[in-house]
C-alpha atoms as a PDB file:
ATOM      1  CA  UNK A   1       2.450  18.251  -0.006  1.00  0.00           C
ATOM      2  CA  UNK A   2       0.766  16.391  -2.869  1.00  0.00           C
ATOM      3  CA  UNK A   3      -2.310  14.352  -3.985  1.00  0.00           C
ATOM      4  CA  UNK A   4      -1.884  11.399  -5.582  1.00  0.00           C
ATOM      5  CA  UNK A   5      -4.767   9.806  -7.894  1.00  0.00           C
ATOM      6  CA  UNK A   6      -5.742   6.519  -6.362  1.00  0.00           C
ATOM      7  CA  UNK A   7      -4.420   3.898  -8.944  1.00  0.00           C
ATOM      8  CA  UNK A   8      -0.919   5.126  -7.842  1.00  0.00           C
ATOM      9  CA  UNK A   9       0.774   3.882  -5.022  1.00  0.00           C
ATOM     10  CA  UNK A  10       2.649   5.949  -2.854  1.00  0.00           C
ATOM     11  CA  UNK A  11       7.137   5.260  -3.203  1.00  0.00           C
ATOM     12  CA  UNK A  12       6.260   2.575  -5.513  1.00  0.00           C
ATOM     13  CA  UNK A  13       7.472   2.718  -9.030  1.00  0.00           C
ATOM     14  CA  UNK A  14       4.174   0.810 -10.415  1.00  0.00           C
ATOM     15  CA  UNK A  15       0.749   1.379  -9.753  1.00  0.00           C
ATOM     16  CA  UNK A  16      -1.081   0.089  -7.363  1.00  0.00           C
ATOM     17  CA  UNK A  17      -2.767  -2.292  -9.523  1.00  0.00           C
ATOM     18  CA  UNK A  18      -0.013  -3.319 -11.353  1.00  0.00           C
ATOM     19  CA  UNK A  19       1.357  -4.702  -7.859  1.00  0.00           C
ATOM     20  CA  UNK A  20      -1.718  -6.351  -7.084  1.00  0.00           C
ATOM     21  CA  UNK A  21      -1.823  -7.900 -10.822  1.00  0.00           C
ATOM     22  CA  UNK A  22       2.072  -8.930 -10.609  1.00  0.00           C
ATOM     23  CA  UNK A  23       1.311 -10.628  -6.842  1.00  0.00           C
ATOM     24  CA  UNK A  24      -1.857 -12.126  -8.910  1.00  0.00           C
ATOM     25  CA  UNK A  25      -0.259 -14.228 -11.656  1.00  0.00           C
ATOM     26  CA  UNK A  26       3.024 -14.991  -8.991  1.00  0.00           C
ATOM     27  CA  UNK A  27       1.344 -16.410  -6.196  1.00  0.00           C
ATOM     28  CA  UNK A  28      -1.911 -17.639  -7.617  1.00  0.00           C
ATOM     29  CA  UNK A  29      -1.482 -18.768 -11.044  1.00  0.00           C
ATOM     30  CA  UNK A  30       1.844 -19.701 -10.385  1.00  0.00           C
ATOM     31  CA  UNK A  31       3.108 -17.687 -13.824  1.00  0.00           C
ATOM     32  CA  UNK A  32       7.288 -17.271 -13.665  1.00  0.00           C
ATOM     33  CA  UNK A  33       9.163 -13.827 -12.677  1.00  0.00           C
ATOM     34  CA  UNK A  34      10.439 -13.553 -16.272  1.00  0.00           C
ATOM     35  CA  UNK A  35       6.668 -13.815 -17.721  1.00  0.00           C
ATOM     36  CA  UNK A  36       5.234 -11.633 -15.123  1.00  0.00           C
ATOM     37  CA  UNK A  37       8.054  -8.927 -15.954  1.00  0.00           C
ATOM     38  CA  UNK A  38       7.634  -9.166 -19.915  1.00  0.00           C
ATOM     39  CA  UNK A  39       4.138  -8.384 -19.621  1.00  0.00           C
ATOM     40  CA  UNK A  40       4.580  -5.517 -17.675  1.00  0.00           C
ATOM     41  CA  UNK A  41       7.438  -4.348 -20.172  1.00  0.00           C
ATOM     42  CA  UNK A  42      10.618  -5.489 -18.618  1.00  0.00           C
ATOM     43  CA  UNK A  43      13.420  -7.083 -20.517  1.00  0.00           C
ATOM     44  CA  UNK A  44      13.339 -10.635 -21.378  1.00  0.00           C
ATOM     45  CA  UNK A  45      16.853 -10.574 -20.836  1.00  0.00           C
ATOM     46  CA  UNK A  46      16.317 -11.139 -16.841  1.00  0.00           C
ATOM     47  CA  UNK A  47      14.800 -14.028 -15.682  1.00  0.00           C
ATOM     48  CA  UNK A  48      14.463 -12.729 -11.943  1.00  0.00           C
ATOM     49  CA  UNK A  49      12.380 -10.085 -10.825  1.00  0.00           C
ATOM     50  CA  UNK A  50      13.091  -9.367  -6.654  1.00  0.00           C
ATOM     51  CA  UNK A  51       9.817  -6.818  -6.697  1.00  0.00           C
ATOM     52  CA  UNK A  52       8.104  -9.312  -6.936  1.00  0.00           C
ATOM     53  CA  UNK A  53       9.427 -11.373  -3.747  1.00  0.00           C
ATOM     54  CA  UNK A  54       9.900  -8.101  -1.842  1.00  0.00           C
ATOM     55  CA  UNK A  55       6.506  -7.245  -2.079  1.00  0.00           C
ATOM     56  CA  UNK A  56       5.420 -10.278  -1.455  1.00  0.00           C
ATOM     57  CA  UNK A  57       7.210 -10.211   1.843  1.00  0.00           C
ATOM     58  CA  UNK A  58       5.837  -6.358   2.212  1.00  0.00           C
ATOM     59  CA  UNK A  59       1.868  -7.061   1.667  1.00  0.00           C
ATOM     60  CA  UNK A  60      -0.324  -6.037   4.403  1.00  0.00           C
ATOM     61  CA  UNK A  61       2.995  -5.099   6.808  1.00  0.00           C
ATOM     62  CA  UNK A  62       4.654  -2.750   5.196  1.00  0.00           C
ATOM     63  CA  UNK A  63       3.646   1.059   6.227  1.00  0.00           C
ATOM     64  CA  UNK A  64       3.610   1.770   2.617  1.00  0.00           C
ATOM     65  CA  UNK A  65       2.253  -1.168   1.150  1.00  0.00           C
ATOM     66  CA  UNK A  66      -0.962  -1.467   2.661  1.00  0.00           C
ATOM     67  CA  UNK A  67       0.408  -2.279   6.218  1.00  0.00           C
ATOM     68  CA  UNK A  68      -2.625  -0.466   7.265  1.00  0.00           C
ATOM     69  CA  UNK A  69      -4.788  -3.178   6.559  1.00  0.00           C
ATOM     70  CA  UNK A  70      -2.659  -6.026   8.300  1.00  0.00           C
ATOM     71  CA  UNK A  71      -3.777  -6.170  11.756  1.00  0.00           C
ATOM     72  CA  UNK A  72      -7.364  -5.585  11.046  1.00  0.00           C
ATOM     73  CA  UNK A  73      -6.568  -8.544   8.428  1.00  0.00           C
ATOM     74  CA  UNK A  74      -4.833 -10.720  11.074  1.00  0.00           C
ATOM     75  CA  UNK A  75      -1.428 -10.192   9.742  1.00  0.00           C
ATOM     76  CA  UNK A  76       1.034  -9.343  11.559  1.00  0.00           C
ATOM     77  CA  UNK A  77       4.985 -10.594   9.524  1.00  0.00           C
ATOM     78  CA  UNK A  78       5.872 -10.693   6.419  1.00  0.00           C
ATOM     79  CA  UNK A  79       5.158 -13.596   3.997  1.00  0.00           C
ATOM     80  CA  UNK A  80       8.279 -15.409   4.003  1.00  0.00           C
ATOM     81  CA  UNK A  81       7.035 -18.073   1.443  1.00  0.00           C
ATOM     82  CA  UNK A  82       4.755 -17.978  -1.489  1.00  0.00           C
ATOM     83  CA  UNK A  83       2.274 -20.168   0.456  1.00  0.00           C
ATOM     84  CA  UNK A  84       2.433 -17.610   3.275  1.00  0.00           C
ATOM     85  CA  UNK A  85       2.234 -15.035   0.481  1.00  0.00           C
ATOM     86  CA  UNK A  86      -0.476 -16.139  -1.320  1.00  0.00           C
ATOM     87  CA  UNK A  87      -2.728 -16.262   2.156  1.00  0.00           C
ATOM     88  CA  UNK A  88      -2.089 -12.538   2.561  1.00  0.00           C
ATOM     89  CA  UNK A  89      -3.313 -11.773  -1.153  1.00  0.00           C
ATOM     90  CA  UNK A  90      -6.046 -13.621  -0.455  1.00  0.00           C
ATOM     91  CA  UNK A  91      -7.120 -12.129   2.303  1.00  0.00           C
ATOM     92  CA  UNK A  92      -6.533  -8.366   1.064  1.00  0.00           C
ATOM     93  CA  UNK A  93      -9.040  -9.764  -2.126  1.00  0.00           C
ATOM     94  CA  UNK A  94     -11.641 -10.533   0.251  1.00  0.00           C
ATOM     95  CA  UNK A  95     -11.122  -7.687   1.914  1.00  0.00           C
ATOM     96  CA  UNK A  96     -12.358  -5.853  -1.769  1.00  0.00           C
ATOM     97  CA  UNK A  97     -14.372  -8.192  -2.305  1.00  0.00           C
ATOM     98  CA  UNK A  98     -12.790  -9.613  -5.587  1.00  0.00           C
ATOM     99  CA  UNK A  99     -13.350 -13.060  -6.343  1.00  0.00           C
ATOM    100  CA  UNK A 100      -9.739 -14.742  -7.375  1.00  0.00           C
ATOM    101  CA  UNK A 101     -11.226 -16.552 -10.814  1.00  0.00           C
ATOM    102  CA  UNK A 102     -12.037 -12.864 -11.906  1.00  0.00           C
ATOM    103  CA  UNK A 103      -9.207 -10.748 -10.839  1.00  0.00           C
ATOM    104  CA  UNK A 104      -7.474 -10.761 -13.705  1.00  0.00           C
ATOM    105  CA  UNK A 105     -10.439 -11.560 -16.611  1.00  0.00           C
ATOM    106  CA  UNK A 106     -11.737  -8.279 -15.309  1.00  0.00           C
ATOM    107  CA  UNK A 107      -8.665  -5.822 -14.943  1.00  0.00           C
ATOM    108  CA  UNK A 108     -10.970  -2.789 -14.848  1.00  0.00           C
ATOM    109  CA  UNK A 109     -12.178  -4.456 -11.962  1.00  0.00           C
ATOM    110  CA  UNK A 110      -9.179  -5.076  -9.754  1.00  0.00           C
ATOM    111  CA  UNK A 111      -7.694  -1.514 -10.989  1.00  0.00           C
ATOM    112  CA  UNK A 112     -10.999  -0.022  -9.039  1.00  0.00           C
ATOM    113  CA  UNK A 113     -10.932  -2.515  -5.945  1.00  0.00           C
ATOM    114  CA  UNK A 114      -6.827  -1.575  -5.404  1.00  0.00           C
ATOM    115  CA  UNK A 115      -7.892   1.899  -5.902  1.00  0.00           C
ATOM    116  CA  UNK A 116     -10.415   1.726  -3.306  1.00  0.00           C
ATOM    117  CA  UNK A 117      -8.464   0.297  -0.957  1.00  0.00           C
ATOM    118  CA  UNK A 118      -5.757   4.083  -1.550  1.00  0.00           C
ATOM    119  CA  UNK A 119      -8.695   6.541  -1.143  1.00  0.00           C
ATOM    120  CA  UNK A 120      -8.502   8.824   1.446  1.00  0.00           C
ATOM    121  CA  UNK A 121      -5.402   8.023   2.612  1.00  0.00           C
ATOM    122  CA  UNK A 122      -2.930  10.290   4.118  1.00  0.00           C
ATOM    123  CA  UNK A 123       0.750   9.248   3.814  1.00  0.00           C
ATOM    124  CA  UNK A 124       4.131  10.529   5.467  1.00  0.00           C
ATOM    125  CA  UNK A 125       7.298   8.605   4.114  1.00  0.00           C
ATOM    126  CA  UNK A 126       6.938   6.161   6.984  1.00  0.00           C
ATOM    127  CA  UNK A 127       3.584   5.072   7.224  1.00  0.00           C
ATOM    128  CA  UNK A 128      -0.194   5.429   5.794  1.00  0.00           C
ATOM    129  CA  UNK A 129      -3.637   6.000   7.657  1.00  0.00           C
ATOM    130  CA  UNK A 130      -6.990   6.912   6.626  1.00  0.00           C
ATOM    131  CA  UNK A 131      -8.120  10.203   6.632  1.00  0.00           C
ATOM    132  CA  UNK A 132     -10.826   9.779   8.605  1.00  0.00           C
ATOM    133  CA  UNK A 133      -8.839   8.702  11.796  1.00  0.00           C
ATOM    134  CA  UNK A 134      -6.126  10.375  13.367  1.00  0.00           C
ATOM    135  CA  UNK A 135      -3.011   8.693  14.415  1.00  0.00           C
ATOM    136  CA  UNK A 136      -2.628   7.651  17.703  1.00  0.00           C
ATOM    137  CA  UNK A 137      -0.820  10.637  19.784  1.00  0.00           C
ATOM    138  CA  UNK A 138      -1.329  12.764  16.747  1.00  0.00           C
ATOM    139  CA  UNK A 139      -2.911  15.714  18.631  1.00  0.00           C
ATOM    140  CA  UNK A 140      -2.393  15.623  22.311  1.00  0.00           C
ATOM    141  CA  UNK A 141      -2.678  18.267  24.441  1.00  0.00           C
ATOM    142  CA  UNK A 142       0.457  19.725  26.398  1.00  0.00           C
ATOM    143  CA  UNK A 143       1.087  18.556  30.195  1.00  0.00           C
ATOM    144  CA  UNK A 144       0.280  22.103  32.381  1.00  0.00           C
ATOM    145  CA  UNK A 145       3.383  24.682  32.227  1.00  0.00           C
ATOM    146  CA  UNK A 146       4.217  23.444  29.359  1.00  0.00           C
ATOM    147  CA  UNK A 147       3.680  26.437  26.355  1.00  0.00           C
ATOM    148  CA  UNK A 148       0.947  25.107  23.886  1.00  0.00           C
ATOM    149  CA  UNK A 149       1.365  24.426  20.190  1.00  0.00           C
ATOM    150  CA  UNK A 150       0.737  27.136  17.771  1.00  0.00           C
ATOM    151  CA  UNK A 151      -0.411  25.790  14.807  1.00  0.00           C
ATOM    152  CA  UNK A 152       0.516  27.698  11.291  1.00  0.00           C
ATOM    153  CA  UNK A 153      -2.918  28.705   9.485  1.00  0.00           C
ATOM    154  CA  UNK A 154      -3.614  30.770   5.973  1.00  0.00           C
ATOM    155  CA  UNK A 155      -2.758  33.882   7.367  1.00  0.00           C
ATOM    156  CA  UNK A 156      -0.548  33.245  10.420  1.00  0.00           C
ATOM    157  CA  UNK A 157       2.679  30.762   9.562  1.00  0.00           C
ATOM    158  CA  UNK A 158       3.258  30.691  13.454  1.00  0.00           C
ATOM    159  CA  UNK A 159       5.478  32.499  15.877  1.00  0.00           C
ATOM    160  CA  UNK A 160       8.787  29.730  14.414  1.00  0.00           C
ATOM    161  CA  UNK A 161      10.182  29.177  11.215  1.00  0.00           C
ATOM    162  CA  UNK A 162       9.881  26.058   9.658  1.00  0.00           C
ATOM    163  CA  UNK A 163      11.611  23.087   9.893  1.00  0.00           C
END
């Protein structure tokens, strides 16, 4: 089990606000895949960069990639377009309250916001939920004659081994 700090992103090779930033200058100030990458220190040498189209298509669906916040957001598929994807950034701004003429001017700013947005999260290689709720069928209790769930604590691991 570990703790991440909330600027990174869980199964992501950049940080969460790098994403955000990347998204930022791709779908709202319309900067290239090549000028995007160089600033965040990829080669010059390749003019594509397919991060940034996957996670445009992953924004606000993916479990990972702040699917959480999708349905509560009204989405509900992926961006398929930079029109579509733009709407989703947009609406995962507002949702931190970040105006889009000051995103980037203020990148201490955004680097808190898509911080916020990580805190208390709890995340499984499939999915991510806040703490504060449980998951849906998480804990439910066994149907009678069926043997109930022992669960391991500091000084009892539990009658099986684990798995």
């Amino acid at each position: 089990m570990s703790r991440l700090p909330d600027w990174l992103h869980p199964w992501r090779w950049y940080a969460a606000a790098v994403i955000i930033e990347a998204l930022y200058r791709h779908l709202i100030m319309g900067e290239t895949a090549r000028e995007i990458g160089m600033r965040f220190g990829r080669s010059p040498d390749y003019p594509e960069w397919r991060s940034l189209q996957r996670w445009r298509g992953q924004l606000l669906v993916s479990p990972t990639l702040w699917g959480w916040l999708g349905l509560r957001l009204g989405i509900g598929s992926a961006a398929k377009s930079r029109n579509e994807g733009r709407v989703h950034l947009i609406r995962f701004f507002g949702e931190m309250h970040i105006q889009l003429e000051s995103a980037v001017k203020r990148a201490g700013e955004l680097s808190t916001a898509v911080g916020g947005t990580l805190r208390g999260l709890v995340h499984n290689r499939r999915q991510a939920w806040p703490l504060v709720q449980f998951r849906p069928g998480m804990f439910q209790r066994p149907d009678s004659g069926q043997p109930s769930i022992t669960l391991p604590t500091e000084k009892d691991a539990g009658r099986d081994p684990p798995t």
